[in-house]
C-alpha atoms as a PDB file:
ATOM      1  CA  UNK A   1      61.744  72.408 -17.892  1.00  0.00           C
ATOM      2  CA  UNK A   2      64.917  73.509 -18.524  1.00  0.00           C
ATOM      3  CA  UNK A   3      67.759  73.051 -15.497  1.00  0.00           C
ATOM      4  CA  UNK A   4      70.797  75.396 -15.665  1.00  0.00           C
ATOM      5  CA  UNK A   5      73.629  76.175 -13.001  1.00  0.00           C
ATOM      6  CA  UNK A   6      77.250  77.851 -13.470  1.00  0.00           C
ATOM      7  CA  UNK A   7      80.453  75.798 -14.510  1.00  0.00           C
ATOM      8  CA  UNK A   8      84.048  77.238 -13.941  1.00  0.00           C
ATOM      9  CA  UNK A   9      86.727  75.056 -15.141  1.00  0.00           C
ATOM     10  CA  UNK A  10      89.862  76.345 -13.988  1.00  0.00           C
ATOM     11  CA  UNK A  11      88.793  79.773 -13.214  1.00  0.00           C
ATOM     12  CA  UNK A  12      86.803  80.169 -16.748  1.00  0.00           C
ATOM     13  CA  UNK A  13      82.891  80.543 -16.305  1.00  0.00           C
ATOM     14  CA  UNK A  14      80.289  78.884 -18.506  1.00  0.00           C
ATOM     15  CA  UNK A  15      76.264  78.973 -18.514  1.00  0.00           C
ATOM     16  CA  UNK A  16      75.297  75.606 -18.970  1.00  0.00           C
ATOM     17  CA  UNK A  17      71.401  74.855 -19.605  1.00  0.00           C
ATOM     18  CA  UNK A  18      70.263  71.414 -20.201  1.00  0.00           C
ATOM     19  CA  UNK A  19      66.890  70.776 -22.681  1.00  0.00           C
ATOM     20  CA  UNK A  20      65.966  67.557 -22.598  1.00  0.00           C
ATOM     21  CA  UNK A  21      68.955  65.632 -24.429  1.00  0.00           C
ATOM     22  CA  UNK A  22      70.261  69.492 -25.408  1.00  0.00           C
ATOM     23  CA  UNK A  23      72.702  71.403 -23.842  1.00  0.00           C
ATOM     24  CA  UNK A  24      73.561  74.608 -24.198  1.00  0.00           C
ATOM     25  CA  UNK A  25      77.106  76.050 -23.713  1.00  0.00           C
ATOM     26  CA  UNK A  26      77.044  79.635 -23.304  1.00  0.00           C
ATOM     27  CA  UNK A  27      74.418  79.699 -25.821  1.00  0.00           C
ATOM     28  CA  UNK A  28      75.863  77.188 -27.880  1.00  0.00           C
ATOM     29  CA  UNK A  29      73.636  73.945 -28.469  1.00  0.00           C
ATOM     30  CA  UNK A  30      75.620  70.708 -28.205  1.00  0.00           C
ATOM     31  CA  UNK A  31      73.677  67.525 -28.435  1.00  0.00           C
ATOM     32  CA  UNK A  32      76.267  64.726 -26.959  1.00  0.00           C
ATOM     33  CA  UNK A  33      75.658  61.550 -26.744  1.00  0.00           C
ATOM     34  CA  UNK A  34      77.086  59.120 -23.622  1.00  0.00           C
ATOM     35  CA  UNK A  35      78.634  55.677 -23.685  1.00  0.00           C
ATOM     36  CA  UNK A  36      80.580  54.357 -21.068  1.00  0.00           C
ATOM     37  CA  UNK A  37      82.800  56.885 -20.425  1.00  0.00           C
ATOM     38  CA  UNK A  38      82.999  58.460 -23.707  1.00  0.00           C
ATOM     39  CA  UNK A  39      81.027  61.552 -24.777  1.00  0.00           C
ATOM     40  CA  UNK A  40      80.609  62.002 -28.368  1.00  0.00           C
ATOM     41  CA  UNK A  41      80.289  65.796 -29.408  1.00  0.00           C
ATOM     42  CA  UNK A  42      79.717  66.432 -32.836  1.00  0.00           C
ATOM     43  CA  UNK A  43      80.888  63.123 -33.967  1.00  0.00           C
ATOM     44  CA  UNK A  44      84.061  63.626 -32.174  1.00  0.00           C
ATOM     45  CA  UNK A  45      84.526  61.120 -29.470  1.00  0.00           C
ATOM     46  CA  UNK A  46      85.574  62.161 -25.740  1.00  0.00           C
ATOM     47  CA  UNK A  47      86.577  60.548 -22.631  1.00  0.00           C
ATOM     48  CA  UNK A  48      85.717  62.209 -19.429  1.00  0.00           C
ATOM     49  CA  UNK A  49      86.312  60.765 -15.709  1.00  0.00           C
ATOM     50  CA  UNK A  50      85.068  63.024 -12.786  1.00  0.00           C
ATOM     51  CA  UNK A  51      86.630  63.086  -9.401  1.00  0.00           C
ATOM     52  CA  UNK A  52      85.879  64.883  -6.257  1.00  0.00           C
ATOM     53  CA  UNK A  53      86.624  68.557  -8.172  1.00  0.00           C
ATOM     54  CA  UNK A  54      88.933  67.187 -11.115  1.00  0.00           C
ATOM     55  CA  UNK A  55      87.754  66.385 -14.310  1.00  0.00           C
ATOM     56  CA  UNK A  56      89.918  64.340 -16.424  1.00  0.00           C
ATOM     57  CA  UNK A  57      88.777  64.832 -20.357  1.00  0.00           C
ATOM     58  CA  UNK A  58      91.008  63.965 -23.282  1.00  0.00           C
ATOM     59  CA  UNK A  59      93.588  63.014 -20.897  1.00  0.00           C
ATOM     60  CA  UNK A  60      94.037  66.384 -19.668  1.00  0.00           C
ATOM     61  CA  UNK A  61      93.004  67.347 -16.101  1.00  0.00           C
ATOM     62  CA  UNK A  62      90.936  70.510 -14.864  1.00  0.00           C
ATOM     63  CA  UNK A  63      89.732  71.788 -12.255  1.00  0.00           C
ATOM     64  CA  UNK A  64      85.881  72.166 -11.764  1.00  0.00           C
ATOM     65  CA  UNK A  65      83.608  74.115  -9.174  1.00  0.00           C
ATOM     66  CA  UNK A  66      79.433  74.531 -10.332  1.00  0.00           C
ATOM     67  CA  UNK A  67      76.974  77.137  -8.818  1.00  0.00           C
ATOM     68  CA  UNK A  68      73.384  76.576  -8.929  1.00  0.00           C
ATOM     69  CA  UNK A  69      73.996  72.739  -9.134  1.00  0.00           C
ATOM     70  CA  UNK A  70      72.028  70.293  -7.309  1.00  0.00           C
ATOM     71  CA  UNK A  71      73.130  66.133  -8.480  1.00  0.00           C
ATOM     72  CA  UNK A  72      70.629  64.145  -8.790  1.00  0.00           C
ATOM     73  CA  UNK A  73      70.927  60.909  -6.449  1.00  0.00           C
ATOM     74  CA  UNK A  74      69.631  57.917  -7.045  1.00  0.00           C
ATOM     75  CA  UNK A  75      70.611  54.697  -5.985  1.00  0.00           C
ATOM     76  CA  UNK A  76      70.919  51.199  -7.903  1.00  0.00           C
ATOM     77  CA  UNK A  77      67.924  50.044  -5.621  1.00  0.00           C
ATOM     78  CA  UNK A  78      66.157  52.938  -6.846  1.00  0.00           C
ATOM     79  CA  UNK A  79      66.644  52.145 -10.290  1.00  0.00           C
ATOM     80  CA  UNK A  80      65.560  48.573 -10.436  1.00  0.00           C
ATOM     81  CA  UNK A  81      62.673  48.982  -8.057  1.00  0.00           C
ATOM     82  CA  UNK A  82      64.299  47.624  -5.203  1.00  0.00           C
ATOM     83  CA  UNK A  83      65.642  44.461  -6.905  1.00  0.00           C
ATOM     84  CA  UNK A  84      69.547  45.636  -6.393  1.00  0.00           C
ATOM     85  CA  UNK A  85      71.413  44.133  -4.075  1.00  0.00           C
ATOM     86  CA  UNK A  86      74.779  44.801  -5.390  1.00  0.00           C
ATOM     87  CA  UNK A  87      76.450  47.643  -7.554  1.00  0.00           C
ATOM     88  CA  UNK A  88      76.082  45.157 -10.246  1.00  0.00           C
ATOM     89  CA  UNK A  89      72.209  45.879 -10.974  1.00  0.00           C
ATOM     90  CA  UNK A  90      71.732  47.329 -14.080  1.00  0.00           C
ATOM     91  CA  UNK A  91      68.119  48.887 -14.692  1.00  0.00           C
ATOM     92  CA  UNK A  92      66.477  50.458 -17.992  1.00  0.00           C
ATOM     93  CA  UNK A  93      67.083  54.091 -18.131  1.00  0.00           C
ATOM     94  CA  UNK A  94      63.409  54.562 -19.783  1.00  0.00           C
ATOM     95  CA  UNK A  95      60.820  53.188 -21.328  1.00  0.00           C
ATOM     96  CA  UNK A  96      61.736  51.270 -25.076  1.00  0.00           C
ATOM     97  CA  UNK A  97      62.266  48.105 -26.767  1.00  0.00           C
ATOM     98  CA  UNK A  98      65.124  45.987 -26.551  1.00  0.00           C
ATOM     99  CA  UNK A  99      67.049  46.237 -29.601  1.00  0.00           C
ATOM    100  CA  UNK A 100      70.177  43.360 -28.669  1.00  0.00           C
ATOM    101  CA  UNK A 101      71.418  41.935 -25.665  1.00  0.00           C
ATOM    102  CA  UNK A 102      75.305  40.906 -26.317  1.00  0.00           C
ATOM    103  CA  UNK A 103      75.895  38.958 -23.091  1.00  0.00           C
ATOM    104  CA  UNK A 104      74.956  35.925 -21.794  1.00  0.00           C
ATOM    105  CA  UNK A 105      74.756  34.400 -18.348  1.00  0.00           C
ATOM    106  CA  UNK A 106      78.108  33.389 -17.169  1.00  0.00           C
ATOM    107  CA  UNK A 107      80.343  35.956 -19.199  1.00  0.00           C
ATOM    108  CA  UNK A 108      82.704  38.116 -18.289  1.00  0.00           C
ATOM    109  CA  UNK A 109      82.199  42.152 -19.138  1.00  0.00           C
ATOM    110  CA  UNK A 110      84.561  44.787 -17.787  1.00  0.00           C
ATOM    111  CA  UNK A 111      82.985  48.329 -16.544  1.00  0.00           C
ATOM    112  CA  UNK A 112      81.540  49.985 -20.102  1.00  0.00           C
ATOM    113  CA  UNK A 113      81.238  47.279 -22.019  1.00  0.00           C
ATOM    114  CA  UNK A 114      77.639  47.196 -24.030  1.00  0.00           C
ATOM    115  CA  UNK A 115      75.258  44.939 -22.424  1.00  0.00           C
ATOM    116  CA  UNK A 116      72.358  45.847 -24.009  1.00  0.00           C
ATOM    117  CA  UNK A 117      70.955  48.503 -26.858  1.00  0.00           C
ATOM    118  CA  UNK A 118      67.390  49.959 -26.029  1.00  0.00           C
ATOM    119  CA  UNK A 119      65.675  51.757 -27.958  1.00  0.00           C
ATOM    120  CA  UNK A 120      63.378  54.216 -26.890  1.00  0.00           C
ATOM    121  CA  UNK A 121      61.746  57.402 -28.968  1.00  0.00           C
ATOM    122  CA  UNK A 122      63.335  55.933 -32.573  1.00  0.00           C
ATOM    123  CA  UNK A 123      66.536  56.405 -30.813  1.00  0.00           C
ATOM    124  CA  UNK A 124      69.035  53.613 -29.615  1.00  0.00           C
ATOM    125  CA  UNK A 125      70.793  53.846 -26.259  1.00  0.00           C
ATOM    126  CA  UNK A 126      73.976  51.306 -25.251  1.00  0.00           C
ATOM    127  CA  UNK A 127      73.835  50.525 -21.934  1.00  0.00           C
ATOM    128  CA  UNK A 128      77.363  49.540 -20.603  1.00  0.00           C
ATOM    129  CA  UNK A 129      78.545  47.466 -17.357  1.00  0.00           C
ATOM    130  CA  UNK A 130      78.600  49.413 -14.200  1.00  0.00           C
ATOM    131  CA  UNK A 131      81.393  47.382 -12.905  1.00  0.00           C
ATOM    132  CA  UNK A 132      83.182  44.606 -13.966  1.00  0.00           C
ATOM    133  CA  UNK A 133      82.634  41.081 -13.335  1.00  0.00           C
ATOM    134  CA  UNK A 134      80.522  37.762 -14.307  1.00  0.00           C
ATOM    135  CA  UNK A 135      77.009  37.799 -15.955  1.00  0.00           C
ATOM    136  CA  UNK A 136      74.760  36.448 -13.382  1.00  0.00           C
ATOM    137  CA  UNK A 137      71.266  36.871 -14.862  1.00  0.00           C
ATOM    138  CA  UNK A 138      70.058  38.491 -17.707  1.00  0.00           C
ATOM    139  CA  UNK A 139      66.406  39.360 -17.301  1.00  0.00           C
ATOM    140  CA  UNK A 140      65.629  40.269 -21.106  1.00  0.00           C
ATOM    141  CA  UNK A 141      65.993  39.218 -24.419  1.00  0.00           C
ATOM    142  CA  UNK A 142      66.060  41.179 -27.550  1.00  0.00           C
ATOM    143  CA  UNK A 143      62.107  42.010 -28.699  1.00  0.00           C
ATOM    144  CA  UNK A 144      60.966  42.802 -25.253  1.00  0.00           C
ATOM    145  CA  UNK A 145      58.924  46.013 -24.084  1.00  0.00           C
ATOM    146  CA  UNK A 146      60.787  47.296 -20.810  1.00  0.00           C
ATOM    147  CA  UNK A 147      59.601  49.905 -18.806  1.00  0.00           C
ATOM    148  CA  UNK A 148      62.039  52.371 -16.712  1.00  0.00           C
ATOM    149  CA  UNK A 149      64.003  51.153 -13.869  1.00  0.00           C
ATOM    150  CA  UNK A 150      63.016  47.319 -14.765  1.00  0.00           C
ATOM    151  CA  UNK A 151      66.303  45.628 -13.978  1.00  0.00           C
ATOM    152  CA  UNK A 152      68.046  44.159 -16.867  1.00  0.00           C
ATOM    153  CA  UNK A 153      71.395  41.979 -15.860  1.00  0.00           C
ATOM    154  CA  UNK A 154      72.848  41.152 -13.003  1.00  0.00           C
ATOM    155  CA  UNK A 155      76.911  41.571 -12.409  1.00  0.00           C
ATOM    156  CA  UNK A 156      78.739  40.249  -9.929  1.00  0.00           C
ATOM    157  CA  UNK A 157      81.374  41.858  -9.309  1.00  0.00           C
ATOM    158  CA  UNK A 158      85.380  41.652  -9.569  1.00  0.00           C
ATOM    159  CA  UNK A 159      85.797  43.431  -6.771  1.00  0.00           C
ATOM    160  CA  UNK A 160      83.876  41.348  -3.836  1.00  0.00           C
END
């Protein structure tokens, strides 16, 4: 099913409809692909922060409202089946195999660095550090089956 709603960045409107990994942009599909806080579009890579009604992409700022928008919210605890206990949970976002892990227990990431790559549908996915801070667990190991939401790492945090 596809979800849609109404973007106007600084006064301009836009249909945006999202299919599966799709979206379209006034008709337009785009296909992007997330990493931290980069968005790749067409090969071309983005950055893109979001705050309150500002978003910040390229190093430019705009200003944002959305009709027919409803966020999704889901917390950390949510994600890793009640195993978070800190910001610094970080959970499978599907089903796939575990492709690399490049930390280990005991080092220090920063928020978006790759923790693991997981690949799921003969597609890989990086997922990045919520936060920074210190390794405290890792739960997998490259070769392993994970299911959605099955906690990964562990992070504490630079900021307790």
């Amino acid at each position: 099913m596809a979800r849609s709603f109404t973007l106007y960045l600084d006064g301009t409107e836009y249909e945006v409809k999202q299919q599966g990994r799709a979206i379209l942009l006034n008709g337009k599909r785009f296909t992007p692909k997330l990493t931290g806080d980069t968005i790749t579009i067409e090969s071309a890579p983005h950055t893109i922060e979001l705050s309150g009604n500002k978003a910040i992409f390229d190093g430019i700022a705009f200003n944002f409202e959305t009709e027919g928008f409803e966020e999704k919210k889901t917390s950390l605890a949510d994600l890793s089946g009640g195993l978070a206990d800190s910001d610094g949970a970080v959970a499978a976002i599907m089903p796939g195999l575990i492709i690399s892990v490049a930390v280990s227990e005991g080092d220090s990431v920063s928020q978006g660095d790759v923790l693991v790559v997981l690949e799921a549908m003969k597609m890989e996915s990086e997922i990045c550090a919520p936060t920074s801070g210190v390794i405290r667990e890792v739960k997998i190991k490259a070769g392993d089956n994970v299911s959605q939401s099955q906690l990964l790492v562990l992070i504490d945090s630079d900021t307790e």
